[in-house]
Protein backbone atom coordinates (compact mmCIF):
# COMPACT_ATOMS: atom_id res chain seq x y z
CA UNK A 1 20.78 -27.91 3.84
CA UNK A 2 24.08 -28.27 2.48
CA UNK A 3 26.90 -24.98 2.25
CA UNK A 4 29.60 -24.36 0.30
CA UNK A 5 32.02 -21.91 1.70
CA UNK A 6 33.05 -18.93 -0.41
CA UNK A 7 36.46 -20.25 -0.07
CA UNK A 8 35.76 -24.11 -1.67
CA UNK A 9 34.62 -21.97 -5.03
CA UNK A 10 36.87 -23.14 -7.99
CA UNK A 11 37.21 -21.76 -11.42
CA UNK A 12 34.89 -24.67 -13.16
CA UNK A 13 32.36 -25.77 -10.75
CA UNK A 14 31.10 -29.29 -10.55
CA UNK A 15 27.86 -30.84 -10.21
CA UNK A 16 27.78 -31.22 -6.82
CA UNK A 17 28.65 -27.19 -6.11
CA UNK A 18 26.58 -26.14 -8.85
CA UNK A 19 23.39 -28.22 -6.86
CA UNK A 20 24.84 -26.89 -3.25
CA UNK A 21 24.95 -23.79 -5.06
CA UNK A 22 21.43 -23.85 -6.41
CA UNK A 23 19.87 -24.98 -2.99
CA UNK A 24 21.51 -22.05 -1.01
CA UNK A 25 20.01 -19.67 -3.96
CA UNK A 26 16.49 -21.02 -3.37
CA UNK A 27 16.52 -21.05 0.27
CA UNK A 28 17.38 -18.04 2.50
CA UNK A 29 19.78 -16.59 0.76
CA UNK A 30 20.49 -13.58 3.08
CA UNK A 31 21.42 -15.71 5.90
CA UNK A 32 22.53 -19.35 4.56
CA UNK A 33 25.85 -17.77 2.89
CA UNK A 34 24.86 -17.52 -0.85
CA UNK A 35 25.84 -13.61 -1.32
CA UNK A 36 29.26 -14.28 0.02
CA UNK A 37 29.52 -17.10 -2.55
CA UNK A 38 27.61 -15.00 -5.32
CA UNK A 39 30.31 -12.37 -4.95
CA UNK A 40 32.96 -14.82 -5.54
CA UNK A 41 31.23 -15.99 -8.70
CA UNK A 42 31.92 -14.83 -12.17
CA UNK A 43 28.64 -13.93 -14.10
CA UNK A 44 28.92 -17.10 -15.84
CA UNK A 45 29.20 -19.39 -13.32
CA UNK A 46 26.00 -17.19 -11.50
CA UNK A 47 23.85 -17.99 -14.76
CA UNK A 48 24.81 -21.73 -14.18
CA UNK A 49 23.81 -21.72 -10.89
CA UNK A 50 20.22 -20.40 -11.92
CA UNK A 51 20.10 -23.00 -14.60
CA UNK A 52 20.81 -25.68 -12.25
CA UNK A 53 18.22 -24.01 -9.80
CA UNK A 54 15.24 -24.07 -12.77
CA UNK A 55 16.68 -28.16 -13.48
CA UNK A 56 16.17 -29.20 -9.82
CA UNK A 57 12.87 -27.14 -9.64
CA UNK A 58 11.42 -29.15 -13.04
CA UNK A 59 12.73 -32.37 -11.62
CA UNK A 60 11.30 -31.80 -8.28
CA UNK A 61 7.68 -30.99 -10.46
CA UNK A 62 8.07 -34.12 -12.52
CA UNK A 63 8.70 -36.33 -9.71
CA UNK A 64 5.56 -35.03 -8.01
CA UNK A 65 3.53 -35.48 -10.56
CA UNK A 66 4.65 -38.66 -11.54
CA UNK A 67 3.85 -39.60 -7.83
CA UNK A 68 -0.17 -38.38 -8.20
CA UNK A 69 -2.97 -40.88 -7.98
CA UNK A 70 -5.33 -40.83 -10.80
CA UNK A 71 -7.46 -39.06 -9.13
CA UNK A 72 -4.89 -36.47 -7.79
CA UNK A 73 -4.41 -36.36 -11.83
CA UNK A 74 -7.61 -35.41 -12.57
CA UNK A 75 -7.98 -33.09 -9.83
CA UNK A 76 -4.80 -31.46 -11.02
CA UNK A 77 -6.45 -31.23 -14.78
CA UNK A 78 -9.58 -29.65 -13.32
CA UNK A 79 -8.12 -27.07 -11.03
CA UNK A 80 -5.96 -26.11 -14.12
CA UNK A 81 -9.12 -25.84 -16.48
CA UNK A 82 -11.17 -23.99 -13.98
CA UNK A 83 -8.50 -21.40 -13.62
CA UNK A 84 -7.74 -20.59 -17.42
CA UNK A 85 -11.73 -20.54 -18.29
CA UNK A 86 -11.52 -18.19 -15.16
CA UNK A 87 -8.54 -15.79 -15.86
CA UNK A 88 -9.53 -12.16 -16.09
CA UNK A 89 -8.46 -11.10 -19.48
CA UNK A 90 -7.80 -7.57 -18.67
CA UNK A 91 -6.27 -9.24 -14.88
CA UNK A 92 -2.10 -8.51 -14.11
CA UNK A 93 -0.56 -11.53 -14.21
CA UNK A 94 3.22 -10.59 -13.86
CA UNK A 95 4.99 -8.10 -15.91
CA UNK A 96 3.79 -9.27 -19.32
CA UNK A 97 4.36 -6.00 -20.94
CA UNK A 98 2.72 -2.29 -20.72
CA UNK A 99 -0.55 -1.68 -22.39
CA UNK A 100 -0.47 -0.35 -25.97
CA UNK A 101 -2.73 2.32 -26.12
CA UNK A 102 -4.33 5.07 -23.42
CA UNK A 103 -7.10 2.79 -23.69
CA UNK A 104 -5.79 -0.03 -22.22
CA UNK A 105 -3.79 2.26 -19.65
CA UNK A 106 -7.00 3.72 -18.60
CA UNK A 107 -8.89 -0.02 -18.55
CA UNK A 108 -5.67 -1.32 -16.15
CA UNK A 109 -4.62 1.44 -14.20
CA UNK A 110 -8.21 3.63 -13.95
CA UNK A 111 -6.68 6.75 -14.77
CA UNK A 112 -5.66 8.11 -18.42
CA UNK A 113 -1.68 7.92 -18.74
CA UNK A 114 0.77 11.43 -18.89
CA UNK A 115 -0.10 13.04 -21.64
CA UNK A 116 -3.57 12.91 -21.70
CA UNK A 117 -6.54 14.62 -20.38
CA UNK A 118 -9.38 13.79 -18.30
CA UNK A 119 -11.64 12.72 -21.32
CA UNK A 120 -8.45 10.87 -22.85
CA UNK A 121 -7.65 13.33 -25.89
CA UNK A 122 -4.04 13.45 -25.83
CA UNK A 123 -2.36 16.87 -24.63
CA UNK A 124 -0.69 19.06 -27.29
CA UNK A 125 3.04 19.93 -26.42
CA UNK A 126 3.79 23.58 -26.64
């Protein structure tokens, strides 16, 4: 893996540290030097680097899917069908917001959220 030293920062950074950059964000970043360099960097050039990291992930997706066999393809298509006709509708799927009402709370979590009783009526506050 390449490194860029904390010290070989400059004020505009080019394409080649912005990609160094990215690829010491997505690999071990507690031990291949990135937090030094991330300290250096303003929050700007920080938001570039995670730009540049999401670029060189999409590339890296596009070439391997350009590289598939038809069959690979298809394979792909039907793994990707069987999940989404799969997907538990009620299922966490990443922090894709809180549930709206006690009812959902209750459905996700199994218990009724603060403020409410054990039979879900909503507590009065004295």
């Amino acid at each position: 893996m390449r490194k860029i030293r904390p010290s070989e920062i400059t004020n505009d950074l080019t394409q080649e540290q912005l990609e160094i950059l990215a690829e010491m964000l997505e690999g071990d970043s507690a031990n291949n030097g990135w937090i030094e360099c991330h300290n250096k960097l303003s929050d700007e050039q920080v938001f570039q680097v995670h730009n540049k990291l999401g670029e060189l992930i999409r590339k890296r997706e596009e070439l391997r899917i350009a590289a598939l066999s038809e069959r690979e393809c298809l394979e792909e298509e039907k793994k990707s069908k069987e999940w989404y006709e799969n997907a538990d509708s009620d299922g966490f799927y990443g922090n894709m917001g809180q549930p709206e009402t006690a009812q959902e709370f209750k459905k996700r979590y199994g218990v009724w959220p603060p403020g409410f009783d054990k039979n879900g009526d909503k507590l009065e506050n004295d």
